[in-house]
Protein backbone atom coordinates (compact mmCIF):
# COMPACT_ATOMS: atom_id res chain seq x y z
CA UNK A 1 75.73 105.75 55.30
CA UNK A 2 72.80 103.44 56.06
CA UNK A 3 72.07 101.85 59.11
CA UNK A 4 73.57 98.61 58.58
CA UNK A 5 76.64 99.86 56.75
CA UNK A 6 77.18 101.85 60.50
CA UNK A 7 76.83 98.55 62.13
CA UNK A 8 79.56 96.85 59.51
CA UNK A 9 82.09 99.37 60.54
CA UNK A 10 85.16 98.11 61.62
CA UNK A 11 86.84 99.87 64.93
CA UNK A 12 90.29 101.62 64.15
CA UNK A 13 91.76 101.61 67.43
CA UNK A 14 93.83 98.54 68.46
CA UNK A 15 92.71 98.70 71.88
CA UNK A 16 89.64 98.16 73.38
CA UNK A 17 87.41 100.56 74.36
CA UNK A 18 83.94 101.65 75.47
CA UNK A 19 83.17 104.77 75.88
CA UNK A 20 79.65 105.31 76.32
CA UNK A 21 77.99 108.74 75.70
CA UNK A 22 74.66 109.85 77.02
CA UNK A 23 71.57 109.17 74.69
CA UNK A 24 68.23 110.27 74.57
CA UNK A 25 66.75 107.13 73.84
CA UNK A 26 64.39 105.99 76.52
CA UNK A 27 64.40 102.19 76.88
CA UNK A 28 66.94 101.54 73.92
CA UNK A 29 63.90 102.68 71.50
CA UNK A 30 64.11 105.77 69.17
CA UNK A 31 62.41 108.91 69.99
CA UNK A 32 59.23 109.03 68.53
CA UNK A 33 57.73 112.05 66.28
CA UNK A 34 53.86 112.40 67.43
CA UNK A 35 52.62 113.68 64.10
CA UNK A 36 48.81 115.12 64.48
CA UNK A 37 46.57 113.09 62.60
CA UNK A 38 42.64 114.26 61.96
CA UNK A 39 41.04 110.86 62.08
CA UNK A 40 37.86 110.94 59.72
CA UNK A 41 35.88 108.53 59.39
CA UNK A 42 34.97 107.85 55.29
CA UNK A 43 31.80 107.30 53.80
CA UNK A 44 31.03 103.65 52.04
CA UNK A 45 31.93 103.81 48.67
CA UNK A 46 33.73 106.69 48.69
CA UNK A 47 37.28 107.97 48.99
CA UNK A 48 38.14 110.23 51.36
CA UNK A 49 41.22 112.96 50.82
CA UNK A 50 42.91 113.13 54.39
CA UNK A 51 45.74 115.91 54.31
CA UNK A 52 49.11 115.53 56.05
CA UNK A 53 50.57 118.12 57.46
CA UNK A 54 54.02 118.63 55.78
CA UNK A 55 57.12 117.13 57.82
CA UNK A 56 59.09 120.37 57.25
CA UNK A 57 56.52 122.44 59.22
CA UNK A 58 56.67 119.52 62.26
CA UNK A 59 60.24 119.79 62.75
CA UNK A 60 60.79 123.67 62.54
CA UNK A 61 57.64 123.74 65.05
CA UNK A 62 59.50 120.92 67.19
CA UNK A 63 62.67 123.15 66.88
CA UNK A 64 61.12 125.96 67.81
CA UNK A 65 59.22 124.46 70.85
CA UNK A 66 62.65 122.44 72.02
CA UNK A 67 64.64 125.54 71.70
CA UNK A 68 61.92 127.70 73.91
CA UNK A 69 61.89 124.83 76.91
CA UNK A 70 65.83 124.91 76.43
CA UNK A 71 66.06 128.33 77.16
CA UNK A 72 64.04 128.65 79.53
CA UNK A 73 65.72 125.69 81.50
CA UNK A 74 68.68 127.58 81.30
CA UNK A 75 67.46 131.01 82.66
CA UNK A 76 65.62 129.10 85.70
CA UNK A 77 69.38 127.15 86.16
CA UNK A 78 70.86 130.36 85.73
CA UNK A 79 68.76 131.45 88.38
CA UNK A 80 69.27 128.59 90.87
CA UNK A 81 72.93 128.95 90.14
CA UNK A 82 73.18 132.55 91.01
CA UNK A 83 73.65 132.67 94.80
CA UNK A 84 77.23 133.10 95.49
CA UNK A 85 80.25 131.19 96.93
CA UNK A 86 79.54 133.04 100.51
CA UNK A 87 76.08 132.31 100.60
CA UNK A 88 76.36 128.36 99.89
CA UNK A 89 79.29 128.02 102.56
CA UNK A 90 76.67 129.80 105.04
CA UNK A 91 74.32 127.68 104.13
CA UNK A 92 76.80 124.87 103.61
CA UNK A 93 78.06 125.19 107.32
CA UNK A 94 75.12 125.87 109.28
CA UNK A 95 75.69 122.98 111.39
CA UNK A 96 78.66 123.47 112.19
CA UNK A 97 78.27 127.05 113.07
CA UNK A 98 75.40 126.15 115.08
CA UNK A 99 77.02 123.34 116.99
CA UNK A 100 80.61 126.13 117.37
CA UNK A 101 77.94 128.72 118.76
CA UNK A 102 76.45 126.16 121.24
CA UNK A 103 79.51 125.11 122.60
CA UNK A 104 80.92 128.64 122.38
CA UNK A 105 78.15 129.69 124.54
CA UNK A 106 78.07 127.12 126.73
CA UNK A 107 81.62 127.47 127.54
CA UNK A 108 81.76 131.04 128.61
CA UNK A 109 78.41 131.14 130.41
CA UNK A 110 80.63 129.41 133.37
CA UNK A 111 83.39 131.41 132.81
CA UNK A 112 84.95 132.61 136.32
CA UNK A 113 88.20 134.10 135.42
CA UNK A 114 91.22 133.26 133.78
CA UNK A 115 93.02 130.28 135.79
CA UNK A 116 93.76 127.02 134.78
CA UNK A 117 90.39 125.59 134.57
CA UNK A 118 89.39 127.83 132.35
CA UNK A 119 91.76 126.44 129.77
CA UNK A 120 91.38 123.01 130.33
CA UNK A 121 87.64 123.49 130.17
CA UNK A 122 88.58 125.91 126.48
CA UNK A 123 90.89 122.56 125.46
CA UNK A 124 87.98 120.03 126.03
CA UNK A 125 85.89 122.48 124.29
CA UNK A 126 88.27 122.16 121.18
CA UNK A 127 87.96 118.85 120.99
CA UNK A 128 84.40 118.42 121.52
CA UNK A 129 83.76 120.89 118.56
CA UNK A 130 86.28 117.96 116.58
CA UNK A 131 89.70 120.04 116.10
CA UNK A 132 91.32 117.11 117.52
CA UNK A 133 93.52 116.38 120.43
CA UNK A 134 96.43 117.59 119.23
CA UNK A 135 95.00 120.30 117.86
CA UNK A 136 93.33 121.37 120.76
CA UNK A 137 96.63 121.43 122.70
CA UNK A 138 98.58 123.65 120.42
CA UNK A 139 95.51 125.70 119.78
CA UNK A 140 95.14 126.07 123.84
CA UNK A 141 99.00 126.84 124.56
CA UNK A 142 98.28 129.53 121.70
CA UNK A 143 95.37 131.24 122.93
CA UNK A 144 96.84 130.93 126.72
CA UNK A 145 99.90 133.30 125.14
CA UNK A 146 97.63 135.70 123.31
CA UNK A 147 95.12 136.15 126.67
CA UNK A 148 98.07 136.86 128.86
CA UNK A 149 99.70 139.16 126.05
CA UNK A 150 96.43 140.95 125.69
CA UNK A 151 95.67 141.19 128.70
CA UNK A 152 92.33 140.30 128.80
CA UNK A 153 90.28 139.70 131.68
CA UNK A 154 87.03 140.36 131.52
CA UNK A 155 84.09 138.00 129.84
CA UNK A 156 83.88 140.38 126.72
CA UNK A 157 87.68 140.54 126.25
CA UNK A 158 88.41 137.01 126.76
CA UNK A 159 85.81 136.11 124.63
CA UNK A 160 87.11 138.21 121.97
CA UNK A 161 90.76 137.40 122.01
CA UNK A 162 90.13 134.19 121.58
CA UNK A 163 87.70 134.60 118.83
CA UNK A 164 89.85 136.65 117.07
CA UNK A 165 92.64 133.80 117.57
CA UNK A 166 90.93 131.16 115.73
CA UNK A 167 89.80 132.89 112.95
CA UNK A 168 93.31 134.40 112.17
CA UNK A 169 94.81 130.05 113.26
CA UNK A 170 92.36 129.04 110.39
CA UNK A 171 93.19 131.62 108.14
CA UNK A 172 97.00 131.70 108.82
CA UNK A 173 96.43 127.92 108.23
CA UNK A 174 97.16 128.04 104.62
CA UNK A 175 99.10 130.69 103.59
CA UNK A 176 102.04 128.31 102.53
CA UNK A 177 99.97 125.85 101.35
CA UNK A 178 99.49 125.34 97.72
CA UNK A 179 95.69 124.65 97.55
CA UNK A 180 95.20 125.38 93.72
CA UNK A 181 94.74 123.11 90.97
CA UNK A 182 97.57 122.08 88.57
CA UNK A 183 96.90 121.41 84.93
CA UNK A 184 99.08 120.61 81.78
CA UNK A 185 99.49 123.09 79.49
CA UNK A 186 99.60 120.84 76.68
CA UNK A 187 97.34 117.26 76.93
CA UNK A 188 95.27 116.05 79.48
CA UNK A 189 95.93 116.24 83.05
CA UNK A 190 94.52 113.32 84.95
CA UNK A 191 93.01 113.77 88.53
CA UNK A 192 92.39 110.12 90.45
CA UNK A 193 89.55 110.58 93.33
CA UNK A 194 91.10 107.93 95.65
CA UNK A 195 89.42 107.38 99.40
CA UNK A 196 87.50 104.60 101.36
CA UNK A 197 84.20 103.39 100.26
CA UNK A 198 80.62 105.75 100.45
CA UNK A 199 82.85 109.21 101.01
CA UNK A 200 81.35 110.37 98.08
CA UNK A 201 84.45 109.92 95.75
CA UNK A 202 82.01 109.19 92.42
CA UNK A 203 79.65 111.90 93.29
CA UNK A 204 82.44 114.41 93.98
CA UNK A 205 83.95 113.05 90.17
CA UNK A 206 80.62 113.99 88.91
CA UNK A 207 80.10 117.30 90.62
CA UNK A 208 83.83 118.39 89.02
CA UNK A 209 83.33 117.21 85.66
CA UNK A 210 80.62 119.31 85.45
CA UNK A 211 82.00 122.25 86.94
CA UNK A 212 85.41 122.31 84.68
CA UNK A 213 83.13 121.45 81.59
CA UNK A 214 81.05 124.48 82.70
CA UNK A 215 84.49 126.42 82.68
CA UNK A 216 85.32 125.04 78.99
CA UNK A 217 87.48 121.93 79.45
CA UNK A 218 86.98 118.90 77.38
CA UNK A 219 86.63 116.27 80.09
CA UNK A 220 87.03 112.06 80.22
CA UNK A 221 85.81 109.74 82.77
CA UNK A 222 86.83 106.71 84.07
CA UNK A 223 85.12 104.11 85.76
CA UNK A 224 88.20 102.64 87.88
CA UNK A 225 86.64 100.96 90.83
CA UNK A 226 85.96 97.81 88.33
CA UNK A 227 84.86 95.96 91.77
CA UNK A 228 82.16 97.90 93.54
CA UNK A 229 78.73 96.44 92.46
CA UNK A 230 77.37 99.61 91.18
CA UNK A 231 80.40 102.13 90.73
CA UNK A 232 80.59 102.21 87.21
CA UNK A 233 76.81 102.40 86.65
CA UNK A 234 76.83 105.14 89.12
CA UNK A 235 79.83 106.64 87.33
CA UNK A 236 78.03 105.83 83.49
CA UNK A 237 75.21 108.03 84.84
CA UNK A 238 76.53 110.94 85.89
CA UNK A 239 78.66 110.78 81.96
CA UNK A 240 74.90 111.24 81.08
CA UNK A 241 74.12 113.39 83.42
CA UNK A 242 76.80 116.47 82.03
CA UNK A 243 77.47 115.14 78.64
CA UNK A 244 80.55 113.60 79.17
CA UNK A 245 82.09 110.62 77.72
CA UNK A 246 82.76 107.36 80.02
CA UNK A 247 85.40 105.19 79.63
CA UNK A 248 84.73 101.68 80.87
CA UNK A 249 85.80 98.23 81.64
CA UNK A 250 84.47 94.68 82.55
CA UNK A 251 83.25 93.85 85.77
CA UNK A 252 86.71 92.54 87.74
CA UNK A 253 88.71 93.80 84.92
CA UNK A 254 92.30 95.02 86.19
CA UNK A 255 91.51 98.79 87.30
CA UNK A 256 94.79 99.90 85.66
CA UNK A 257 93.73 97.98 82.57
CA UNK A 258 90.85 100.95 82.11
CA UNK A 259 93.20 103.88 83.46
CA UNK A 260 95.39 102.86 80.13
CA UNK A 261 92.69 102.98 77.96
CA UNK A 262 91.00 106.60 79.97
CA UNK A 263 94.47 108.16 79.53
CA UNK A 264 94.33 106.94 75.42
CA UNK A 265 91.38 108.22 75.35
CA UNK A 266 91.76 111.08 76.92
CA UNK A 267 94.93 111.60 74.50
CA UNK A 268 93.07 110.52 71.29
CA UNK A 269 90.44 112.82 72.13
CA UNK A 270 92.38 115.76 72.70
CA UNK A 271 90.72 115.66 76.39
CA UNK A 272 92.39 118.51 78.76
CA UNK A 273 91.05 116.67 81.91
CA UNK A 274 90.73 112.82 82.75
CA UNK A 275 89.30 111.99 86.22
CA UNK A 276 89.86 108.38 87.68
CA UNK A 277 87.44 106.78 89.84
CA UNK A 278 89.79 104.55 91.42
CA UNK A 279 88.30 101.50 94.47
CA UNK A 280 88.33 102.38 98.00
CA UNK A 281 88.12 99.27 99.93
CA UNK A 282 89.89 98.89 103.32
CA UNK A 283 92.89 102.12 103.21
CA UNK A 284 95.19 99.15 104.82
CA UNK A 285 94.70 96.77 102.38
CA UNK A 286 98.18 96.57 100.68
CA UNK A 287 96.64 95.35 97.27
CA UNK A 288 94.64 98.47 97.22
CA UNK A 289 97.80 100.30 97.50
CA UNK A 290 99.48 98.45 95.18
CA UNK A 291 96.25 99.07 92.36
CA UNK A 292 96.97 102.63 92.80
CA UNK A 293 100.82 102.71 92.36
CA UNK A 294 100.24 100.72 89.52
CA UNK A 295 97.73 103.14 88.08
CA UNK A 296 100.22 106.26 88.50
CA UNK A 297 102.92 104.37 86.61
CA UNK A 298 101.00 103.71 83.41
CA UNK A 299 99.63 107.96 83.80
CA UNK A 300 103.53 108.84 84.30
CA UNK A 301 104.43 106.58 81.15
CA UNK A 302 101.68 107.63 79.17
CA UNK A 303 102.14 111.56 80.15
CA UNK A 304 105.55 111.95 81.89
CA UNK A 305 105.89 115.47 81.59
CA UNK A 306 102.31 116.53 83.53
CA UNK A 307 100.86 117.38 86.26
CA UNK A 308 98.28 114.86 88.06
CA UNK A 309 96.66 115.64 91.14
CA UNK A 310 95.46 113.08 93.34
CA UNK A 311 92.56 114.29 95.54
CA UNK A 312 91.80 112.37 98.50
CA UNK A 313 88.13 112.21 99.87
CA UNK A 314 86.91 112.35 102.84
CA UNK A 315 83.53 112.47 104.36
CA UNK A 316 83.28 115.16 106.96
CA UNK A 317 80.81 113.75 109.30
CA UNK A 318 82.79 110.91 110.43
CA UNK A 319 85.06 113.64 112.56
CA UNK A 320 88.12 112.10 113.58
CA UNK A 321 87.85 109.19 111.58
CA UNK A 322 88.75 111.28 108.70
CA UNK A 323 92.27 112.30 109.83
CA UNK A 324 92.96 108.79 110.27
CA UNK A 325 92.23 107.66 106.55
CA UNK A 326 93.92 110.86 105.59
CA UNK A 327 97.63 109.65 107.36
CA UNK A 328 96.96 106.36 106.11
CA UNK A 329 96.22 107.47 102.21
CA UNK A 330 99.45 109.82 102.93
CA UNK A 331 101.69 107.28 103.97
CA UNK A 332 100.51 104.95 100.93
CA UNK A 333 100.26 107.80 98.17
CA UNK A 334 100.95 111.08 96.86
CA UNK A 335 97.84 112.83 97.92
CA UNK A 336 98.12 116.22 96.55
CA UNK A 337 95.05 117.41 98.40
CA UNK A 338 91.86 117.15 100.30
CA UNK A 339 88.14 117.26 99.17
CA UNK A 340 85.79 117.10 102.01
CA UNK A 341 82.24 116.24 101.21
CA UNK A 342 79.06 116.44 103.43
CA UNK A 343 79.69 119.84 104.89
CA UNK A 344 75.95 120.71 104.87
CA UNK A 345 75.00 117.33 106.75
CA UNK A 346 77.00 117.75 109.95
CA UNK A 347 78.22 119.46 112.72
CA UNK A 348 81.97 118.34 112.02
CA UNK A 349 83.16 121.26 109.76
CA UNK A 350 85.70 121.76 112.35
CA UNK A 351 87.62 118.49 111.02
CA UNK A 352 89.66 120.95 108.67
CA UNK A 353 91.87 122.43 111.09
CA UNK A 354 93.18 119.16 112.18
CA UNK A 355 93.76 117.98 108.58
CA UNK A 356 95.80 120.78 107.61
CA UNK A 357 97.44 121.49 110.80
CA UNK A 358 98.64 118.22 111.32
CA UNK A 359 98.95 116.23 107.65
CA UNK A 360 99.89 119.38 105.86
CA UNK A 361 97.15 118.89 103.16
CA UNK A 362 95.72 121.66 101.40
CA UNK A 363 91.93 121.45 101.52
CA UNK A 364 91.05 121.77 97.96
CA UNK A 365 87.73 121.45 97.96
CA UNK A 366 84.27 121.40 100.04
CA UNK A 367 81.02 119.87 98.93
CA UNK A 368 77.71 121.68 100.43
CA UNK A 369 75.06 119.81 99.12
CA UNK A 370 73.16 116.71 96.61
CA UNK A 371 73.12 119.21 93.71
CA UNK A 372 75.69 118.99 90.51
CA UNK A 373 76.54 122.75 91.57
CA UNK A 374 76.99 122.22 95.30
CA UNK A 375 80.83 121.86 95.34
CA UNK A 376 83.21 124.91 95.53
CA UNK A 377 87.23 125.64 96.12
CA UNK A 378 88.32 126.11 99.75
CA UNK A 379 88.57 129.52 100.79
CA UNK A 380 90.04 129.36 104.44
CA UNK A 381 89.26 133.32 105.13
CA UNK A 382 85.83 132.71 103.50
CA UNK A 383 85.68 129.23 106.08
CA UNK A 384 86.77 131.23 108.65
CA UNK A 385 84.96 134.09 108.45
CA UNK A 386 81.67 132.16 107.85
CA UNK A 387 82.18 129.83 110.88
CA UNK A 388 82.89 132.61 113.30
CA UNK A 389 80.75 135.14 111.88
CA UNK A 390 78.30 135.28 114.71
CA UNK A 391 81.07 134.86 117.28
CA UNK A 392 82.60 137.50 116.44
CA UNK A 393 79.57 139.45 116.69
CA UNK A 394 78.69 138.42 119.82
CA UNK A 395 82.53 139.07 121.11
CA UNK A 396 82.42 142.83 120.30
């Protein structure tokens, strides 16, 4: 087929459709061969034989060359990718831990004995390391049980019991909680990223298409939030980014409009996973809420019979903030869980605890870092055991 007859081509669809795949083109001009080329310089009045060198022997060197740099992209990846789950959340939480171990410190360097005082100073100490007023409360009431039934008395012990407390509250946490991901066994299952504006709801789309494409699925983008200058550019990139197909709609065109044609796509395609990037303006603004019911009633038509999860973002350095959104989102959706992003740039790790002891959301997901491989599933023993790690030390 020649190059015109391509452009002549007629659609077969009857609805319409972008989906834009990632090209190699560099300013919408074709890669160019650079062919090596002895220039020689001929006498007057005579020809001069210049000898090509034959195309077949350019492109199996090219091959040869592209495969070697491919390979050896992928062992230095491989590399970068090896450190494990444990070792990111350490590094992941440092803040956090360092900020726990501050306060920690700080707390029982004035400890006098166990009165009163001591835990209302240990309930302000919650809640200064963000677990939340209410939190803080129950957690306090807790502990104040556990020292009495332990005993405890002494720095060391206290210290310990209480330690040991929290790490077995934020382990205990979750252990009817239901913090895996559900997918169709048959077609695709769709996952919308809802939350307010710069939580990191695009970048979080793109750091999971890459990881479940990683894992094998066939995955589908699309580019929801049709009114955020930017968001389906950003979105469009990151389709280029892990080879992933974007689907895509006008600037201001109805949000559910391109959900239709995502979940067609995804269908046509034979997609097992469609993520929605859906617009997070104000969480109280009732058309917002009204965008996304809309959206889940053309996915239930479309699929009725699977699964969707809708993950709700949240940015973890805005603390208490964060629980807010999360009650509002609840009370205006069916949020199926929690991905909390910007672990590595603050001191607010604690935020979890709240969200799960007091919205009953699981806490799917945590993102560490800026790179494509810096998001992983929450672990709450792994969480607990990396954020008290040196506590606990200290406390034996």
């Amino acid at each position: 087929m020649g190059l015109f007859d391509f452009f002549k081509k007629k659609p077969t669809k009857t609805i319409a459709v972008e989906i834009l795949y990632p090209s190699s083109w560099e300013n919408g001009m074709p890669p160019v061969k650079v062919v090596a080329i002895e220039i020689l310089q001929p006498t007057p009045g005579k020809a001069v034989d210049i000898a090509l060198p034959k195309v077949d022997t350019l492109e199996t060197e090219t091959e040869t060359e592209t495969e070697t740099e491919t390979e050896t992209e992928t062992e230095t990846e491989t590399e970068t990718e090896t450190e494990n789950a444990s070792e990111k959340l350490d590094t992941g939480l440092k803040k956090t831990k360092k900020t726990w171990s501050e306060r920690w410190n700080a707390f029982m360097a004035n400890f006098r004995s166990v009165d009163e005082d001591f835990f209302d100073d240990l309930e302000e100490t919650l809640i200064g390391a963000d677990v939340g007023a209410q939190t803080a409360m129950q957690l306090t009431d807790e502990l104040r049980d556990e020292v009495k039934l332990q005993n405890a008395k002494s720095k060391q012990d206290v210290s310990k019991v209480i330690v040991d407390k929290l790490v077995d509250l934020y382990r205990s946490q979750g252990v009817n909680e239901d913090a895996s991901m559900h997918f169709a066994p048959e077609g695709p299952t769709v996952i919308l990223l809802v939350g307010v504006n710069g939580v990191g709801k695009t970048t979080t789309i793109g750091k999971l298409s890459a990881y479940y494409k990683n894992a094998g699925k066939k995955v589908v983008l699309a580019a929801a939030d049709t009114f955020r200058a930017g968001a389906t550019e950003q979105l469009v990139a990151w389709g280029e980014r892990n080879d992933i197909p974007v689907v895509t709609g006008s600037s201001k065109a109805d949000p559910a409009s391109v959900v239709f044609d995502g979940v067609k796509t995804a269908i046509d395609t034979q997609a097992d996973i469609l993520f929605v990037d859906t617009a997070g303006r104000l969480q109280n603004n009732v058309n917002l809420m009204q965008e996304l019911s809309k959206m889940k009633r053309i996915i239930t038509r479309e699929l009725p019979n699977e699964p969707q999860e809708v993950l709700l973002t949240l940015d973890a350095t805005t603390g208490q903030n964060a629980v807010q959104q999360a009650k509002l989102f609840k009370d205006s959706t069916d949020v199926t869980g929690i991905v909390l992003t910007k672990l590595d740039g603050t001191a607010k790790g604690g935020i979890i605890l709240p969200i799960r002891n007091e919205l009953h959301l699981p806490v799917k997901w945590v993102g560490l870092g800026e790179k494509v491989t810096d998001i992983q599933p929450f672990e709450a023993n792994d969480f607990a055991k990396s954020l008290f790690g040196s506590l606990l030390t200290e406390s034996k």
